[in-house]
C-alpha atoms as a PDB file:
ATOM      1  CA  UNK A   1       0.000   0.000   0.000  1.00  0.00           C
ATOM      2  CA  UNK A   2       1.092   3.411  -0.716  1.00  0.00           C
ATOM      3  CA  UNK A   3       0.708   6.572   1.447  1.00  0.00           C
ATOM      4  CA  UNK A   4      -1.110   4.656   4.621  1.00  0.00           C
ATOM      5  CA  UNK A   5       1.581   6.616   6.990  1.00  0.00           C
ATOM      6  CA  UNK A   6      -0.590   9.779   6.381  1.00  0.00           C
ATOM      7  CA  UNK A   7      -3.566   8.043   8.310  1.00  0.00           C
ATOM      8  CA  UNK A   8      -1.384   7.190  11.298  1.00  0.00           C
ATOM      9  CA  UNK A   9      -1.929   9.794  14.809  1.00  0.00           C
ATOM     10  CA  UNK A  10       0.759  10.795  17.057  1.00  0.00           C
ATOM     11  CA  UNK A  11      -1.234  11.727  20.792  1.00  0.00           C
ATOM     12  CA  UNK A  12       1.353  14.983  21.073  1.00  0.00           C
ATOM     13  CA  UNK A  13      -0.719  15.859  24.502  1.00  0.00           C
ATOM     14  CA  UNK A  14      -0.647  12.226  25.502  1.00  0.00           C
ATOM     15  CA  UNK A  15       2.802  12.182  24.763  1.00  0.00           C
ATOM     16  CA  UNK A  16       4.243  15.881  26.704  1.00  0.00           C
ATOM     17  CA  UNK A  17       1.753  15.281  29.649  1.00  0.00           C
ATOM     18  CA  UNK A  18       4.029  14.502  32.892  1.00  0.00           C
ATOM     19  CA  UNK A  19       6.994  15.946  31.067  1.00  0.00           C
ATOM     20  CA  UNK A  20       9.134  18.885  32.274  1.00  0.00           C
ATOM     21  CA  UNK A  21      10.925  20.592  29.659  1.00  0.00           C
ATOM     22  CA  UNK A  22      13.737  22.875  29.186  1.00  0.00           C
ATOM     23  CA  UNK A  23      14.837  25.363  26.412  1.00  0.00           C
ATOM     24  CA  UNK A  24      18.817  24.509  25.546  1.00  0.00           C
ATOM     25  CA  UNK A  25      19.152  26.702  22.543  1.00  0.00           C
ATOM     26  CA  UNK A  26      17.460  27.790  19.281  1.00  0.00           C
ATOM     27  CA  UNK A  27      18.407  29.184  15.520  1.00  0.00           C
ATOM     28  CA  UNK A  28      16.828  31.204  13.419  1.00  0.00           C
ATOM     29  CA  UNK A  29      16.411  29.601   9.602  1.00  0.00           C
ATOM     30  CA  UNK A  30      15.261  31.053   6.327  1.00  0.00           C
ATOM     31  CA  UNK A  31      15.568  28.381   3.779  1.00  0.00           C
ATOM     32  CA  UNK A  32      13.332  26.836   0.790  1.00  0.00           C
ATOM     33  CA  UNK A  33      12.223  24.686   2.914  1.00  0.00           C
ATOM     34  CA  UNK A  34      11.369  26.019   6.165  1.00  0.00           C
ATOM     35  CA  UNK A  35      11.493  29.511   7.325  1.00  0.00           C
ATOM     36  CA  UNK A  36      11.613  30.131  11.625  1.00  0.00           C
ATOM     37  CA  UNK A  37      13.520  28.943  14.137  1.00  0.00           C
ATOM     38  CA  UNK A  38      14.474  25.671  15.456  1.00  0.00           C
ATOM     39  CA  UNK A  39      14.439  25.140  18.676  1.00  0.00           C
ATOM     40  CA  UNK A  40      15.966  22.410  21.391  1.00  0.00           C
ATOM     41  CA  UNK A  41      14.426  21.427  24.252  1.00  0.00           C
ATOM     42  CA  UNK A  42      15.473  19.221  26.662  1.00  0.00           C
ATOM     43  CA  UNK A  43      12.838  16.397  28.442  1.00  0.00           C
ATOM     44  CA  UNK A  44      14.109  16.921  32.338  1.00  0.00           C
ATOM     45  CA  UNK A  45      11.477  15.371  34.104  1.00  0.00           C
ATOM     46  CA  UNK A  46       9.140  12.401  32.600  1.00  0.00           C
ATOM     47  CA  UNK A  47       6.633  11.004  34.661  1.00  0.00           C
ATOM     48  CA  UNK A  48       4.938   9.432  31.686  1.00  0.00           C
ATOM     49  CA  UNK A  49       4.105   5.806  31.920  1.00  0.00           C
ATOM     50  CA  UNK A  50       5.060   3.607  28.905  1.00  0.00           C
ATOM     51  CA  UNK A  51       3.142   0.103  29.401  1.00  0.00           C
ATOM     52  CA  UNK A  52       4.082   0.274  32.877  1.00  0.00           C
ATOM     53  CA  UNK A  53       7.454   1.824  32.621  1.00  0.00           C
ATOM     54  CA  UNK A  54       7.975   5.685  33.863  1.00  0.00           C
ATOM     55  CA  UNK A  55      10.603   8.148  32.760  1.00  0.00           C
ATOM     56  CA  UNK A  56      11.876   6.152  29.521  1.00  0.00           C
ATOM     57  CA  UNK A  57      12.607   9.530  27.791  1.00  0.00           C
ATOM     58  CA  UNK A  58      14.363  11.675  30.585  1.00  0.00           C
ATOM     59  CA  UNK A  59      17.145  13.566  29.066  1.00  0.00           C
ATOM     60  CA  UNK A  60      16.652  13.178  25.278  1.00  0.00           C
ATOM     61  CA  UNK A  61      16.296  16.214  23.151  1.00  0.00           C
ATOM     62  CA  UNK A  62      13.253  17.248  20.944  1.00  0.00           C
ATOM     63  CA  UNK A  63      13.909  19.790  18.530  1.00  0.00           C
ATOM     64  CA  UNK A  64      10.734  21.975  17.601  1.00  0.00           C
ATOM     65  CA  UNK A  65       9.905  23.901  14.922  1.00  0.00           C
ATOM     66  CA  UNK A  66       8.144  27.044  15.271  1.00  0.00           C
ATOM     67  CA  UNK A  67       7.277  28.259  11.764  1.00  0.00           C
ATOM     68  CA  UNK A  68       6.967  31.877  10.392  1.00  0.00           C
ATOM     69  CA  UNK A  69       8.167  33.772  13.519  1.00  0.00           C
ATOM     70  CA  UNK A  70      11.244  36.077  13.309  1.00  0.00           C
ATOM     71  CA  UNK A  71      14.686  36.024  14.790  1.00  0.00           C
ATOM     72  CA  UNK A  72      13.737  38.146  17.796  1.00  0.00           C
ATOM     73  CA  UNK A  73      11.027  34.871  18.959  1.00  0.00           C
ATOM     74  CA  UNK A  74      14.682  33.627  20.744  1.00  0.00           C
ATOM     75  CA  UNK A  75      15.780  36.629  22.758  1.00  0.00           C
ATOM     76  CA  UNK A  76      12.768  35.291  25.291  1.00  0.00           C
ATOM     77  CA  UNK A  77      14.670  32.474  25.934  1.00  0.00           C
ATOM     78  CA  UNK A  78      17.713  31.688  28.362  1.00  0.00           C
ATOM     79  CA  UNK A  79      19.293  28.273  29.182  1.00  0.00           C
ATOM     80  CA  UNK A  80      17.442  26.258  31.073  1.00  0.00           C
ATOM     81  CA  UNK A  81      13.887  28.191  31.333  1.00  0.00           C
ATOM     82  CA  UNK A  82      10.992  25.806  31.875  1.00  0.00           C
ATOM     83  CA  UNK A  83       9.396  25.702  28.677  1.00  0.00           C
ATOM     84  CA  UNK A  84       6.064  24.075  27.366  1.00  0.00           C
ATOM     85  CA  UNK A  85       4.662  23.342  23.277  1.00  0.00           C
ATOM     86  CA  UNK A  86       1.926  24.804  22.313  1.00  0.00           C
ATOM     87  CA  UNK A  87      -0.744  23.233  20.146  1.00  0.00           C
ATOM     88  CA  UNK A  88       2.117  20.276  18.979  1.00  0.00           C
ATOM     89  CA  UNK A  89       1.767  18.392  16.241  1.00  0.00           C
ATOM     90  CA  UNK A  90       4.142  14.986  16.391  1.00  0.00           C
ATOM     91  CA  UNK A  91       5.080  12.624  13.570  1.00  0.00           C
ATOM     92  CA  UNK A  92       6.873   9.101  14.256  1.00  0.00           C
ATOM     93  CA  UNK A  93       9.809   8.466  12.089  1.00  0.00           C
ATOM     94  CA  UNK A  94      12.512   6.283  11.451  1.00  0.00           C
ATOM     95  CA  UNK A  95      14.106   3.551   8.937  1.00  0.00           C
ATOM     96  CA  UNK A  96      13.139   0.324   8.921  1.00  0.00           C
ATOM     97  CA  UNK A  97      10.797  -1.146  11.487  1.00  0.00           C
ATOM     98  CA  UNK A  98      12.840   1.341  14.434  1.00  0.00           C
ATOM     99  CA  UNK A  99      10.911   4.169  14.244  1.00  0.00           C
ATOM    100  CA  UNK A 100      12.320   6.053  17.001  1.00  0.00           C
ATOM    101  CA  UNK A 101      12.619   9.428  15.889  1.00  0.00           C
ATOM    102  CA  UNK A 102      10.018  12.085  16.139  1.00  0.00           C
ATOM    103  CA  UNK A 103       9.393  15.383  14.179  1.00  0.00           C
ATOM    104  CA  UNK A 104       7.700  18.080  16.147  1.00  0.00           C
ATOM    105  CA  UNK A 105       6.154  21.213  15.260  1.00  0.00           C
ATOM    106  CA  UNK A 106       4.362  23.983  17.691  1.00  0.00           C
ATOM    107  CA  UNK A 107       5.327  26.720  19.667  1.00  0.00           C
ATOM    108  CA  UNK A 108       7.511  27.465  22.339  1.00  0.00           C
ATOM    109  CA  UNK A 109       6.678  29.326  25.548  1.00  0.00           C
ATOM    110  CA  UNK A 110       7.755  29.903  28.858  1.00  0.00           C
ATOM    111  CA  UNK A 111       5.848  28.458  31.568  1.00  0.00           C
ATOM    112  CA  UNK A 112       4.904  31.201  33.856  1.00  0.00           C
ATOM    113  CA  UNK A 113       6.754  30.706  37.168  1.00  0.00           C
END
């Protein structure tokens, strides 16, 4: 069959929910292909339960896209500020049967604390 991966969902809110995350760093892009900034956040606390597991993905690294903002969207941001995605849109990825990576789009905000 051809195209059935557009039909497949990715629970984004399922997914962040019991996560803390933190902002590392972001860049500013302006390419053909995707134009605003890139930015890396860091999964510090997961209290997410996987099939009866908790915390599988502490430490890894999403990086988000936030499309059509400007440079200037970073300057809000400083290491380590508590972050959160809003309105996230996730896609599974990967070769072969591993499908371990994940492409995220949304915006970035700081959690007001």
């Amino acid at each position: 069959m051809k195209k059935i991966s557009l039909f497949e969902r990715f629970d984004a809110q399922g997914f962040l929910k019991g996560k803390r995350l933190l902002y590392i760093n972001g860049r500013f892009e302006n390419s053909d292909k995707f134009i605003g900034c890139k930015v890396e956040v860091l999964i510090a606390e997961d209290m997410t339960d996987y099939d009866g597991e908790v915390g599988l993905n502490i430490y890894e690294r999403l990086l988000v896209k936030v499309p059509d903002v400007i440079e200037d969207y970073l300057k809000q941001f400083k290491l380590n500020d508590e972050v959160y995605i809003e309105n996230p849109v996730m896609k599974v990825w990967g070769r072969d049967q591993r499908r371990d990576s994940l492409s995220v789009t949304g915006i970035v905000k700081k959690t007001n604390k």
